[in-house]
PDB file of N, CA and C in Angstrom:
ATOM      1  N   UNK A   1       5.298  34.472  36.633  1.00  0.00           N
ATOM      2  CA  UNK A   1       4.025  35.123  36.611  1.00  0.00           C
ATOM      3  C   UNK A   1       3.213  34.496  35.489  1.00  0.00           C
ATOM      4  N   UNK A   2       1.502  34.578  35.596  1.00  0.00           N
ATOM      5  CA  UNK A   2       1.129  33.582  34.940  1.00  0.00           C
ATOM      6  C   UNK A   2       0.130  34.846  33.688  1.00  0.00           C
ATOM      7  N   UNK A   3       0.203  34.589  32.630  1.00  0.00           N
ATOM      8  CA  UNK A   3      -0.781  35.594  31.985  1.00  0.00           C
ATOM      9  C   UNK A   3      -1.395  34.178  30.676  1.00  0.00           C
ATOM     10  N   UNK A   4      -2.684  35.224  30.845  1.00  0.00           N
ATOM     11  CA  UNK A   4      -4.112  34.797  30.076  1.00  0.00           C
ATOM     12  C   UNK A   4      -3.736  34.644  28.568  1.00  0.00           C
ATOM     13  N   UNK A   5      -3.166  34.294  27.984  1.00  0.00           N
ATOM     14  CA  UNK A   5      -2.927  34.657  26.246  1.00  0.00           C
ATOM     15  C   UNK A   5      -3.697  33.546  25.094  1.00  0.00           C
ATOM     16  N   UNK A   6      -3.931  34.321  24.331  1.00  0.00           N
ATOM     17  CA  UNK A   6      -4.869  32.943  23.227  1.00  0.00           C
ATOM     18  C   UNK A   6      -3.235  32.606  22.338  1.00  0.00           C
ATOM     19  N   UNK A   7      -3.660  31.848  22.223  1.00  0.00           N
ATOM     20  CA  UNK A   7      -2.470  30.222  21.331  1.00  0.00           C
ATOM     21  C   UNK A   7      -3.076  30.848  19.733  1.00  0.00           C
ATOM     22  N   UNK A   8      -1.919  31.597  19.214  1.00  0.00           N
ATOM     23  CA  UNK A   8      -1.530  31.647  17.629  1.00  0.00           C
ATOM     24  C   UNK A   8      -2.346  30.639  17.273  1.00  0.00           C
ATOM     25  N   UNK A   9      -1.626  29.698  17.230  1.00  0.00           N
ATOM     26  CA  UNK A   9      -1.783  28.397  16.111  1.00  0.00           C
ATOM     27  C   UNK A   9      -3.633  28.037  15.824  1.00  0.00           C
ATOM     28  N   UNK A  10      -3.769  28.263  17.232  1.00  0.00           N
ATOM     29  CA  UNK A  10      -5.692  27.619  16.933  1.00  0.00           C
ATOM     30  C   UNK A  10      -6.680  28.526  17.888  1.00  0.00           C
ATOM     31  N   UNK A  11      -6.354  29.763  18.567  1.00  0.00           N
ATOM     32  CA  UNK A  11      -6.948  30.750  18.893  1.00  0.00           C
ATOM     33  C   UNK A  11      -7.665  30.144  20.273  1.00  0.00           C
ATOM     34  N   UNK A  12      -6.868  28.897  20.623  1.00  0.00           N
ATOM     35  CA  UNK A  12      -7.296  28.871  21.783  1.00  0.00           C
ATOM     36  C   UNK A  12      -6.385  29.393  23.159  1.00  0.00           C
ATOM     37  N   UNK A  13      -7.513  29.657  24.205  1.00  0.00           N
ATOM     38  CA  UNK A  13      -6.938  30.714  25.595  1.00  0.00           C
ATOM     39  C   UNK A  13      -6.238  29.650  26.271  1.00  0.00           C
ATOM     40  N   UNK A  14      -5.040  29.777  26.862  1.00  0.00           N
ATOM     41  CA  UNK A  14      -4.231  29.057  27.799  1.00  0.00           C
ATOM     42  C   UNK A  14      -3.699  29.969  28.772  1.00  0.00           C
ATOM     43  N   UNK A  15      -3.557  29.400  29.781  1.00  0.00           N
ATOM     44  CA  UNK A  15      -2.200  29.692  30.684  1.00  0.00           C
ATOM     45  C   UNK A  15      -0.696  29.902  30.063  1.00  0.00           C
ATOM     46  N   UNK A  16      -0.216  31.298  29.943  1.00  0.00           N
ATOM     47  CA  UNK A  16       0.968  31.088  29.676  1.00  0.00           C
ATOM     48  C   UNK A  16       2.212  31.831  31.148  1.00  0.00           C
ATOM     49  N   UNK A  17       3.201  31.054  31.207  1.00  0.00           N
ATOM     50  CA  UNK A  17       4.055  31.266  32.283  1.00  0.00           C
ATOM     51  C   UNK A  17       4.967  31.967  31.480  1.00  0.00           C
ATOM     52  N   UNK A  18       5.241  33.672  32.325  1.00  0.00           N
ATOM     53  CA  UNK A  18       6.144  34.465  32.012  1.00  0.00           C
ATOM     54  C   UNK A  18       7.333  34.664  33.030  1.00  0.00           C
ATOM     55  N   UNK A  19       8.639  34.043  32.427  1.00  0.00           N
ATOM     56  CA  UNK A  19       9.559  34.278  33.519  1.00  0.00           C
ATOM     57  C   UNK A  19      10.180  35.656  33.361  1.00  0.00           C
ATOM     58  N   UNK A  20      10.599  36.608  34.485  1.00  0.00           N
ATOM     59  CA  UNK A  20      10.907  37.682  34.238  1.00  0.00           C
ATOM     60  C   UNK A  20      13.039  37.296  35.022  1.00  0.00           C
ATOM     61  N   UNK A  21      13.724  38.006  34.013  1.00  0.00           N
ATOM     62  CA  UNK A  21      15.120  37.876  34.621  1.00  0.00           C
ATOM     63  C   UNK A  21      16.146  39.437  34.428  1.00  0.00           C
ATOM     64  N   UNK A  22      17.065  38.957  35.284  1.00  0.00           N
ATOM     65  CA  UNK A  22      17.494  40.690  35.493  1.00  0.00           C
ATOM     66  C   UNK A  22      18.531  40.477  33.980  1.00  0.00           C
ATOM     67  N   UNK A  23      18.634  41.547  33.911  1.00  0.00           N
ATOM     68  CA  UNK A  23      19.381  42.090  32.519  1.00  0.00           C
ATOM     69  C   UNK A  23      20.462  41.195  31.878  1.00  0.00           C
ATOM     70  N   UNK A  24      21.651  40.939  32.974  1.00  0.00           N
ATOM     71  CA  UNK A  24      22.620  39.741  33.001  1.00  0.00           C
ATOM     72  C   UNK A  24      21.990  38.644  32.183  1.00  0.00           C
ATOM     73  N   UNK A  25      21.052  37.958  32.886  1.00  0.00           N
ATOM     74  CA  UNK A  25      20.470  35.999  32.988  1.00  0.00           C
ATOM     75  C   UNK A  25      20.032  36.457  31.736  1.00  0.00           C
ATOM     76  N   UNK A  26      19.355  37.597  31.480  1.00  0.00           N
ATOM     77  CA  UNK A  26      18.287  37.578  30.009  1.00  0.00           C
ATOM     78  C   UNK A  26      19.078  37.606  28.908  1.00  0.00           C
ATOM     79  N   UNK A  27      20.135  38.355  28.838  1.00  0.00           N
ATOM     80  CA  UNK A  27      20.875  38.636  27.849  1.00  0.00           C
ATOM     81  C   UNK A  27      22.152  36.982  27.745  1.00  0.00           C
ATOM     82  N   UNK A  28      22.277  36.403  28.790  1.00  0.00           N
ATOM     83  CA  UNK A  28      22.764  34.662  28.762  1.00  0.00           C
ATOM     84  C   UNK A  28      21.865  34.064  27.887  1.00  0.00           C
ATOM     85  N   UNK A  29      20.665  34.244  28.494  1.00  0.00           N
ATOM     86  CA  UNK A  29      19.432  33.019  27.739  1.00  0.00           C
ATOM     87  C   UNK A  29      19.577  33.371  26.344  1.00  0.00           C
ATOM     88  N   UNK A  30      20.107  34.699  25.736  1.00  0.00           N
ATOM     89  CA  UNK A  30      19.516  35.060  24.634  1.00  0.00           C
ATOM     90  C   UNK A  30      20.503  34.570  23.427  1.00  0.00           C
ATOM     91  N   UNK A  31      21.785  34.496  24.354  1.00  0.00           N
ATOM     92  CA  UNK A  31      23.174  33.924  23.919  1.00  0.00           C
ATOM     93  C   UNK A  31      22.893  32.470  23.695  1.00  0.00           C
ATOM     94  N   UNK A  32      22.614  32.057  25.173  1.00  0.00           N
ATOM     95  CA  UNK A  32      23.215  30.389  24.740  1.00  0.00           C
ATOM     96  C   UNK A  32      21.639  29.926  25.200  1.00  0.00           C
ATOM     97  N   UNK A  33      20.472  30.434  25.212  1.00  0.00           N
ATOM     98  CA  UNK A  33      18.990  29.327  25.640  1.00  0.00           C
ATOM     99  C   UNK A  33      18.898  28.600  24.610  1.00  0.00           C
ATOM    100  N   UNK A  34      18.316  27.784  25.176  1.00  0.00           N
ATOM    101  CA  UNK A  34      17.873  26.823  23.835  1.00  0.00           C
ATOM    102  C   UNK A  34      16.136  26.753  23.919  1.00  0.00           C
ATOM    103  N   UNK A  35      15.424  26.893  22.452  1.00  0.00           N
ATOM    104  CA  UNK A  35      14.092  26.945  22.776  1.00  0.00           C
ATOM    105  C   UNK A  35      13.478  25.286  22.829  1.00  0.00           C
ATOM    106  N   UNK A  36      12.449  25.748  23.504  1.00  0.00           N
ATOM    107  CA  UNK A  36      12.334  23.959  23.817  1.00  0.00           C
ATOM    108  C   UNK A  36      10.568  24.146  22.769  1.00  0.00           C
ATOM    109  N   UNK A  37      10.662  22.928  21.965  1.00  0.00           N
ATOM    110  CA  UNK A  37      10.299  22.277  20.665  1.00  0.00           C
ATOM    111  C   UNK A  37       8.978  22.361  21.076  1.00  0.00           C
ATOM    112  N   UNK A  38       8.207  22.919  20.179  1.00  0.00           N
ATOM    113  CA  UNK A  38       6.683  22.956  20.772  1.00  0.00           C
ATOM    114  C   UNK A  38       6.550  23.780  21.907  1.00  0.00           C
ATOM    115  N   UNK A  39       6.676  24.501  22.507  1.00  0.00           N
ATOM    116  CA  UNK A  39       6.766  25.343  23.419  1.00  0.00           C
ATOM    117  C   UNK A  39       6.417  24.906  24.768  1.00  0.00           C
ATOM    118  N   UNK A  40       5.833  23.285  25.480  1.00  0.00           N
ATOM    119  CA  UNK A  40       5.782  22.412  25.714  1.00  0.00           C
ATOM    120  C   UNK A  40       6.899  21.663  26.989  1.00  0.00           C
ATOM    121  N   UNK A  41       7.320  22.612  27.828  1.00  0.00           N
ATOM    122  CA  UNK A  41       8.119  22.241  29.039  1.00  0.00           C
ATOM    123  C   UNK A  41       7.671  21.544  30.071  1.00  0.00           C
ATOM    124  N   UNK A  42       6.647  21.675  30.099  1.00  0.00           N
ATOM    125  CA  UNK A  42       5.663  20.120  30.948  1.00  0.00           C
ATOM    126  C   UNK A  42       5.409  18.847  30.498  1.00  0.00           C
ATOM    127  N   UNK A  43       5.601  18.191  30.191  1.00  0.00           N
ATOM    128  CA  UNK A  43       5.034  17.303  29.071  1.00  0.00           C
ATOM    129  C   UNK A  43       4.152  16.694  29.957  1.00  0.00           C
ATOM    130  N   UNK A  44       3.576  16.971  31.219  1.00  0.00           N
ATOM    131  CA  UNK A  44       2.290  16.122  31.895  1.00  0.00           C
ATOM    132  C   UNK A  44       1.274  17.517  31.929  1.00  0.00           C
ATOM    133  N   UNK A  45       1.689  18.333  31.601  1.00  0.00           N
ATOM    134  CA  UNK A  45       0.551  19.365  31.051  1.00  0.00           C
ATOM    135  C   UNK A  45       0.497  20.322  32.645  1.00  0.00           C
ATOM    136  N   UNK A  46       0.951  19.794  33.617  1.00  0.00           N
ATOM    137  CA  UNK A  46       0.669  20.128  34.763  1.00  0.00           C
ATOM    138  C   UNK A  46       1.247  21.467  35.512  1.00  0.00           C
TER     139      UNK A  46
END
């Protein structure tokens, strides 16, 4: 799901993608996710 949020760093509005997961997957990610550097999972912006 996609929500409207302004960017901390320089108060500008972006697209941000919210993944939603059931209780299980969320509480995995929270164990072993790894955050990805710059927040930046597209790197063609697309």
């Amino acid at each position: 799901m996609a929500r409207d949020v302004v960017r901390a760093a320089d108060g500008t509005p972006v697209r941000a993608w919210v993944y939603v997961a059931a209780p299980a997957v969320a509480a995995r990610l929270r164990r072993t996710g790894r955050r990805i550097e710059g927040g930046e999972w597209c790197p063609t912006g697309a």
